[in-house]
PDB file of N, CA and C in Angstrom:
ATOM      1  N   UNK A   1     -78.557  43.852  14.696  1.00  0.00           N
ATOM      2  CA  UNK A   1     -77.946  42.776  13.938  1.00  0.00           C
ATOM      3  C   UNK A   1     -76.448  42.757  14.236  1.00  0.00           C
ATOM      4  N   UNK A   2     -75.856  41.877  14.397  1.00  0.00           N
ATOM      5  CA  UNK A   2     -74.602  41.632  14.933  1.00  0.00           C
ATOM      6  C   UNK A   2     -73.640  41.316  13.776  1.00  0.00           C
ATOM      7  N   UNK A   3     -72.849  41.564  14.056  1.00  0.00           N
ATOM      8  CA  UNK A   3     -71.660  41.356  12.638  1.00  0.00           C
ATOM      9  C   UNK A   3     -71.089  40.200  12.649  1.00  0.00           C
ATOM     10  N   UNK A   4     -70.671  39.789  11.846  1.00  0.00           N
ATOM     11  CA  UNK A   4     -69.798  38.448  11.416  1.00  0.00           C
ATOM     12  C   UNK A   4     -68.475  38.097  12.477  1.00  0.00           C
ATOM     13  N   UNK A   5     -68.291  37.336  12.872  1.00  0.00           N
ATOM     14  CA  UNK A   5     -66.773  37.386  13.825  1.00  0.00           C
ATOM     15  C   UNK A   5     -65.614  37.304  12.169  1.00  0.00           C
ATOM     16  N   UNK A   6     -64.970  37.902  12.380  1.00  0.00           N
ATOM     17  CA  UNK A   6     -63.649  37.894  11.625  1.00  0.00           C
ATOM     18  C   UNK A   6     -62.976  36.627  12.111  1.00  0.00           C
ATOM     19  N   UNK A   7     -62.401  36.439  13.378  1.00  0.00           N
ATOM     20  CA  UNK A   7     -61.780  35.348  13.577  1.00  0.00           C
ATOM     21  C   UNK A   7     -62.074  34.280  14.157  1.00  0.00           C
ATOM     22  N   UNK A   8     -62.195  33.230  13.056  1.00  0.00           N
ATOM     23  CA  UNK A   8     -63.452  32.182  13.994  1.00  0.00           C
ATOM     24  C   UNK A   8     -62.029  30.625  14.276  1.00  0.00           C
ATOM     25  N   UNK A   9     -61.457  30.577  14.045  1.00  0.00           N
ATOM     26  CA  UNK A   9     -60.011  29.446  13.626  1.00  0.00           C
ATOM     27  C   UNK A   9     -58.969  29.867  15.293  1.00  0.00           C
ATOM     28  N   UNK A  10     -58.717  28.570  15.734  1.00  0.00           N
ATOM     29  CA  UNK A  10     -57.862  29.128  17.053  1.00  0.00           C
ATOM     30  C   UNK A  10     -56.852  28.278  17.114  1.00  0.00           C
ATOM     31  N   UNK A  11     -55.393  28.980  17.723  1.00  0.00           N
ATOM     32  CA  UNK A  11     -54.171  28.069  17.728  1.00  0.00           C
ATOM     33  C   UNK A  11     -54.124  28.463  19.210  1.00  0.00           C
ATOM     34  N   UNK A  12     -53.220  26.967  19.341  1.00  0.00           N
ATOM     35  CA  UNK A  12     -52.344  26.880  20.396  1.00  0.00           C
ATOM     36  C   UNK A  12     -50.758  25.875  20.533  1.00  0.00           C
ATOM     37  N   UNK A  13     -49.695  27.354  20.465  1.00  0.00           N
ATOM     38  CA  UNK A  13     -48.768  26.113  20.800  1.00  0.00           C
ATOM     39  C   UNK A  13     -47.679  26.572  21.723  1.00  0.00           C
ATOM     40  N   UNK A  14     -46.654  25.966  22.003  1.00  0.00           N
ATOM     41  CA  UNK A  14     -45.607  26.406  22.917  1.00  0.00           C
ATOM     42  C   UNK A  14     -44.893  27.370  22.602  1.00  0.00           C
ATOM     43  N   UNK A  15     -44.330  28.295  22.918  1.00  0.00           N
ATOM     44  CA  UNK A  15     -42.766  28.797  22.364  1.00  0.00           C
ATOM     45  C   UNK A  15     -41.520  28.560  23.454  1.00  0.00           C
ATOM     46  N   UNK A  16     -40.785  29.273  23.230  1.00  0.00           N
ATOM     47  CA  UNK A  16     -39.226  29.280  24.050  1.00  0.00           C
ATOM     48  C   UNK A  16     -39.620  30.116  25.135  1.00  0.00           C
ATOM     49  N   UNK A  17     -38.719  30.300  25.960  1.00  0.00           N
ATOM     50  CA  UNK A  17     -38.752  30.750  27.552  1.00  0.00           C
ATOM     51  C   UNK A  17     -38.517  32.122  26.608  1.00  0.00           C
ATOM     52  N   UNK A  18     -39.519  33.531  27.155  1.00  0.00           N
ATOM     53  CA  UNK A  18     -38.480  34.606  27.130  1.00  0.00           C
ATOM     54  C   UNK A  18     -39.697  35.149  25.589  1.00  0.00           C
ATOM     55  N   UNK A  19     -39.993  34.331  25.135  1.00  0.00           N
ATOM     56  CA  UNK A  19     -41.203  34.914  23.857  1.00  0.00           C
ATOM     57  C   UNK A  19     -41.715  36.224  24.204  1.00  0.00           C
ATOM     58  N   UNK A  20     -42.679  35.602  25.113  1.00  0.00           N
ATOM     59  CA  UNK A  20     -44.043  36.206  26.122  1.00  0.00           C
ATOM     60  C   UNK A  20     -43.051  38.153  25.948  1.00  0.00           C
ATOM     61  N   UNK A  21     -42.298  38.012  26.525  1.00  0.00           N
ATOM     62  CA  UNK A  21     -41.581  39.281  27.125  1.00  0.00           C
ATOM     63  C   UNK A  21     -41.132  39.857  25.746  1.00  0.00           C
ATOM     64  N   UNK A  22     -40.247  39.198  25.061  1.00  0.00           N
ATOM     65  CA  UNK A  22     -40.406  39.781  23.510  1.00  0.00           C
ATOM     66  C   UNK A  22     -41.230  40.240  23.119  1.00  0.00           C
ATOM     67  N   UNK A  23     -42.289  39.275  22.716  1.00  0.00           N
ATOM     68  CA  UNK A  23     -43.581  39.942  22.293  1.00  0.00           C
ATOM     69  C   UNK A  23     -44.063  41.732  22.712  1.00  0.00           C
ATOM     70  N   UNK A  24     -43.794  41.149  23.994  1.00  0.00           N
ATOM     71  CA  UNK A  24     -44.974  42.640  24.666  1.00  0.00           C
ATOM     72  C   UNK A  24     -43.931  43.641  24.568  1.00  0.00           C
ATOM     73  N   UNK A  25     -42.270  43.763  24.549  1.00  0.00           N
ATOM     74  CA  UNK A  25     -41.542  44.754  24.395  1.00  0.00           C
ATOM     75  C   UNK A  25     -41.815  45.649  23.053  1.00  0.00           C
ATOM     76  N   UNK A  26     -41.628  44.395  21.985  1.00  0.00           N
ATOM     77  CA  UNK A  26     -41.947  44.617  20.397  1.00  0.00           C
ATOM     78  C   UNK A  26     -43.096  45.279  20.021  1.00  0.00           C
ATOM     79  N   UNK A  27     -44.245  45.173  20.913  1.00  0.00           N
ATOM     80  CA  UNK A  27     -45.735  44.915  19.782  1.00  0.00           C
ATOM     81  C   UNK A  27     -46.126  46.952  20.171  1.00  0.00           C
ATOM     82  N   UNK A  28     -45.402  47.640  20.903  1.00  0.00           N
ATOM     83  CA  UNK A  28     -45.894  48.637  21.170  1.00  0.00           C
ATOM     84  C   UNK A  28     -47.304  48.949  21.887  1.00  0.00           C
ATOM     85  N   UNK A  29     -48.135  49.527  20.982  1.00  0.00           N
ATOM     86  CA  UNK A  29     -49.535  50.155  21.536  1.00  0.00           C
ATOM     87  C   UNK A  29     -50.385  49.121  20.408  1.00  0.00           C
ATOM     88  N   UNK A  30     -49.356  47.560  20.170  1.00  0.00           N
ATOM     89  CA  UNK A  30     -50.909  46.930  19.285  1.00  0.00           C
ATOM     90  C   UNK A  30     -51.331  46.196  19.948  1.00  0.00           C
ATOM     91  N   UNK A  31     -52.303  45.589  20.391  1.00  0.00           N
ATOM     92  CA  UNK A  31     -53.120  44.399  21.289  1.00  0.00           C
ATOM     93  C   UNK A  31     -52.007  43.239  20.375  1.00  0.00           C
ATOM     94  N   UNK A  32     -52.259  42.542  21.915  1.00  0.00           N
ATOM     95  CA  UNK A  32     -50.859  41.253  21.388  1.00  0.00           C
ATOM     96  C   UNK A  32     -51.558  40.449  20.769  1.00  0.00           C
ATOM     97  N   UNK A  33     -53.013  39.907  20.399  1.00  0.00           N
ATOM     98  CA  UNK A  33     -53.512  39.425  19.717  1.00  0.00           C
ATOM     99  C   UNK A  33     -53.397  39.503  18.196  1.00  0.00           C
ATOM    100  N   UNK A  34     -53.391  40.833  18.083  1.00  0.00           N
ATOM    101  CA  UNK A  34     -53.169  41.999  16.658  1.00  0.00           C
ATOM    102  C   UNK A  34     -51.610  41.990  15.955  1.00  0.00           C
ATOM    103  N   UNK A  35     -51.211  42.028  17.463  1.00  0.00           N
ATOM    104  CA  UNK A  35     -49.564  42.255  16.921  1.00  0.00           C
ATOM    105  C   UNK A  35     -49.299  40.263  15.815  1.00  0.00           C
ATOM    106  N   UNK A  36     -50.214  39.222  16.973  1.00  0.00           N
ATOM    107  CA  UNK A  36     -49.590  37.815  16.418  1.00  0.00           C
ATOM    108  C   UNK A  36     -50.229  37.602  15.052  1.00  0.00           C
ATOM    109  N   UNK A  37     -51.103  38.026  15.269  1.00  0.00           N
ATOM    110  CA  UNK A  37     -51.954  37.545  14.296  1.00  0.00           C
ATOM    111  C   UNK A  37     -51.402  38.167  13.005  1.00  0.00           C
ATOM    112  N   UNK A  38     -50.497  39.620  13.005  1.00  0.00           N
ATOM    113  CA  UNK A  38     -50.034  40.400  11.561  1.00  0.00           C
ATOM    114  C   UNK A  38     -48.819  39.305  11.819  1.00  0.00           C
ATOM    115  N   UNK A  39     -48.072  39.403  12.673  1.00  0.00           N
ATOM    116  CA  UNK A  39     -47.114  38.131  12.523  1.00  0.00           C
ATOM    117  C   UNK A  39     -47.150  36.842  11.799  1.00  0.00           C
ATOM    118  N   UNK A  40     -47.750  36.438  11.755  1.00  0.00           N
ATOM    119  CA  UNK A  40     -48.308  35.411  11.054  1.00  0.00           C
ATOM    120  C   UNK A  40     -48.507  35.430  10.110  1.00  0.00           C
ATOM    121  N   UNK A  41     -49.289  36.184   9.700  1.00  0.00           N
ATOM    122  CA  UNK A  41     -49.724  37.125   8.389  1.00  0.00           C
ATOM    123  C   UNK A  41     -48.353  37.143   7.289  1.00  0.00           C
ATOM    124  N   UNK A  42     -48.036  38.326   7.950  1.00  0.00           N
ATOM    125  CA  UNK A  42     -46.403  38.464   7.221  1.00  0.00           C
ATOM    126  C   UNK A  42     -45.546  37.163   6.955  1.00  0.00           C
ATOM    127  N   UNK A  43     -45.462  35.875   7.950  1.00  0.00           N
ATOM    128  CA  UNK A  43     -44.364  35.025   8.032  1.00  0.00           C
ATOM    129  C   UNK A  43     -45.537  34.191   6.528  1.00  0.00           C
ATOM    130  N   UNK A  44     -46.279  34.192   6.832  1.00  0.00           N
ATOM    131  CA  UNK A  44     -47.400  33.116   5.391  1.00  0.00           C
ATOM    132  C   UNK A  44     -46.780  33.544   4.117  1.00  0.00           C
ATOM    133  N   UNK A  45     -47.024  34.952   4.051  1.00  0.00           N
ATOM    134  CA  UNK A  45     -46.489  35.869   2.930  1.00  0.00           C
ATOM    135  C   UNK A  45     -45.146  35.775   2.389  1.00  0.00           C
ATOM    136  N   UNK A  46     -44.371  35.377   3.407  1.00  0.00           N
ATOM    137  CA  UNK A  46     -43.483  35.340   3.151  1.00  0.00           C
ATOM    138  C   UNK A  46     -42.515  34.284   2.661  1.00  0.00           C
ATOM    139  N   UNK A  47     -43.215  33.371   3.222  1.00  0.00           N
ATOM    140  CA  UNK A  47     -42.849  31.895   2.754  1.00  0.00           C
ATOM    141  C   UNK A  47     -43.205  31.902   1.427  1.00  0.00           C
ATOM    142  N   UNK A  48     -44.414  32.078   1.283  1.00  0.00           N
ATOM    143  CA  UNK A  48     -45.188  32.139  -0.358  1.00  0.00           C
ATOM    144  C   UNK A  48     -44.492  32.480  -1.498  1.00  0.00           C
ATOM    145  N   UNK A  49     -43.807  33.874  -0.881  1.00  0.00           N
ATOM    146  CA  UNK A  49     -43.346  34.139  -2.128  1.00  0.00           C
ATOM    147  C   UNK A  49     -41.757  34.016  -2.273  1.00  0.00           C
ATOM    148  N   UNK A  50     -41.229  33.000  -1.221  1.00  0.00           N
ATOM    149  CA  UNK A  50     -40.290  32.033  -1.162  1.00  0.00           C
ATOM    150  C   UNK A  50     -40.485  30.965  -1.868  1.00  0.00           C
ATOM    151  N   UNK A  51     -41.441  30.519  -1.987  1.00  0.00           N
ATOM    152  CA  UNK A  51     -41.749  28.928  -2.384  1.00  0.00           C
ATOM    153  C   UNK A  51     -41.954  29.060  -4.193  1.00  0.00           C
ATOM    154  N   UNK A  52     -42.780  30.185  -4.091  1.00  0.00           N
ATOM    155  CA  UNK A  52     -42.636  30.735  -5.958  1.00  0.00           C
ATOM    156  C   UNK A  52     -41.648  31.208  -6.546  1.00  0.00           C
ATOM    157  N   UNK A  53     -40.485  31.373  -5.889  1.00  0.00           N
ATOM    158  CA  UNK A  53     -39.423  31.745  -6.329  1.00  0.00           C
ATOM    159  C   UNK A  53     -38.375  30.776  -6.678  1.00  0.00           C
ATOM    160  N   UNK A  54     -38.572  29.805  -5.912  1.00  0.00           N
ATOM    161  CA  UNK A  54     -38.056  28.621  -6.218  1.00  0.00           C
ATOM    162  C   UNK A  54     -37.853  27.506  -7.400  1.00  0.00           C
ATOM    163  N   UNK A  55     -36.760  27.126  -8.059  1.00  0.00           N
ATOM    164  CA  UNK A  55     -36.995  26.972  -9.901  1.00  0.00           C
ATOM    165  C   UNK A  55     -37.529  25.517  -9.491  1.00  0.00           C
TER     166      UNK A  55
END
């Protein structure tokens, strides 16, 4: 029996010249998939509890 896919939702968009190389300097020993995807993660989070803070 096969397990559920976790990530079934897919993006695609541009960035700036020079990302790509950021990325892979930054992300260490995490799969760059792993590394974007907590990226993301964190930036959601973070807005959120920007937006609730707001009077």
């Amino acid at each position: 029996m096969t397990r559920p896919k976790e990530f079934t939702e897919q993006l695609a968009f541009l960035v700036k010249e020079g990302t790509k190389e950021r990325i892979e300097s930054a992300r260490g020993n995490v799969k760059t998939a792993d590394f974007l995807r907590q990226a993301i993660d964190d930036a959601i989070a973070k807005a959120r509890r920007s937006s609730r803070n707001k009077p």
